[in-house]
Protein backbone atom coordinates (compact mmCIF):
# COMPACT_ATOMS: atom_id res chain seq x y z
CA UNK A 1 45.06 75.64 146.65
CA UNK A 2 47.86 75.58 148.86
CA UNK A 3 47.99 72.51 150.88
CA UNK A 4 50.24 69.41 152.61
CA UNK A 5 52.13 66.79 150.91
CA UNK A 6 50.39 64.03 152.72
CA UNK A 7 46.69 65.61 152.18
CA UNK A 8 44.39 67.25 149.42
CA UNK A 9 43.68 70.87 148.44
CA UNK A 10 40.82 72.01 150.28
CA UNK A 11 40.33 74.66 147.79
CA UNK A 12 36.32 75.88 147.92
CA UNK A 13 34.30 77.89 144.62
CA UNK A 14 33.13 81.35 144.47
CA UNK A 15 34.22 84.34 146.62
CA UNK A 16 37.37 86.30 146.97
CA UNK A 17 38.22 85.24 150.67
CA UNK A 18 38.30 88.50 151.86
CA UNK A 19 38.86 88.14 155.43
CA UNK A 20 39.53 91.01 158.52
CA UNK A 21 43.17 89.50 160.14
CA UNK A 22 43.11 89.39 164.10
CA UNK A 23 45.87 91.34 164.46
CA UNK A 24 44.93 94.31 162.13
CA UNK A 25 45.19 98.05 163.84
CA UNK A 26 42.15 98.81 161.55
CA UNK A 27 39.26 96.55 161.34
CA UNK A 28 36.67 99.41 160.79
CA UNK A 29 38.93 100.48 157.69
CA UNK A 30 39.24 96.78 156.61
CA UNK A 31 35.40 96.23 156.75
CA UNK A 32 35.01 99.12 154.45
CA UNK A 33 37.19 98.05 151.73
CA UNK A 34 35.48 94.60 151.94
CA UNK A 35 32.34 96.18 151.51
CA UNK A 36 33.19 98.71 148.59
CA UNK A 37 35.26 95.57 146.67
CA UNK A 38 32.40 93.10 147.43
CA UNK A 39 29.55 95.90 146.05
CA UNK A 40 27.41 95.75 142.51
CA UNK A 41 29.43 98.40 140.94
CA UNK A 42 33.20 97.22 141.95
CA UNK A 43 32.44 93.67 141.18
CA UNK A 44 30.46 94.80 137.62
CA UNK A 45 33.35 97.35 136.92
CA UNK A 46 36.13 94.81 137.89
CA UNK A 47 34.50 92.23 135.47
CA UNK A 48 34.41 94.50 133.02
CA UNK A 49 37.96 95.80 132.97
CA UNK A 50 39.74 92.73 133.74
CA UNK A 51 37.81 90.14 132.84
CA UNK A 52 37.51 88.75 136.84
CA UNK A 53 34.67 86.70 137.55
CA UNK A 54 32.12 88.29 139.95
CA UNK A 55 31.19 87.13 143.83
CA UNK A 56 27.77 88.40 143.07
CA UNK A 57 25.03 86.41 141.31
CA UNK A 58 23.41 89.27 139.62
CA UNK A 59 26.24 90.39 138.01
CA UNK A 60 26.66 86.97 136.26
CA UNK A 61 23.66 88.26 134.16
CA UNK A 62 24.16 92.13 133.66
CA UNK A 63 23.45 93.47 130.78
CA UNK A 64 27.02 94.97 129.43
CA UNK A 65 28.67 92.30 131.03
CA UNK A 66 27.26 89.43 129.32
CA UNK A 67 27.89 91.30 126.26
CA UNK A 68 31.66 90.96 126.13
CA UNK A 69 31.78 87.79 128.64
CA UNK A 70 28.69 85.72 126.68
CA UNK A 71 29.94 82.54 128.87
CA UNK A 72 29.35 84.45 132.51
CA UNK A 73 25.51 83.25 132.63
CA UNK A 74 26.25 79.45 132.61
CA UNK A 75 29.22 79.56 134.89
């Protein structure tokens, strides 16, 4: 994580840090995209296909994902 010279990274574990900006001319739009990218089936699919690891629990343990990712359960 990014951080000063002088300090440590303040980095934190697990979720994307999706985030709605202040200034954005579409929050509504924003919130939607957060939602879809942060459901069951965009996180399962994106594990899947690129190998990302999931901001939801369950998907740590599905089925076709801890086929081809065994590890995914113990992280």
């Amino acid at each position: 994580m990014v951080h000063n010279r002088c300090e440590s990274s303040g980095a934190c574990q697990g979720g994307w840090g999706w985030g709605i900006a202040k200034s954005t001319q579409h929050p509504e739009a924003v919130w939607k995209a957060i939602q879809f990218f942060s459901s069951t089936e965009a996180q399962r699919k994106i594990a899947l296909d690129q190998g990302y690891l999931p901001s939801r629990r369950s998907v740590f343990n599905d089925t076709k994902i801890v086929e081809k990712y065994s590890p995914f359960p113990a992280v």
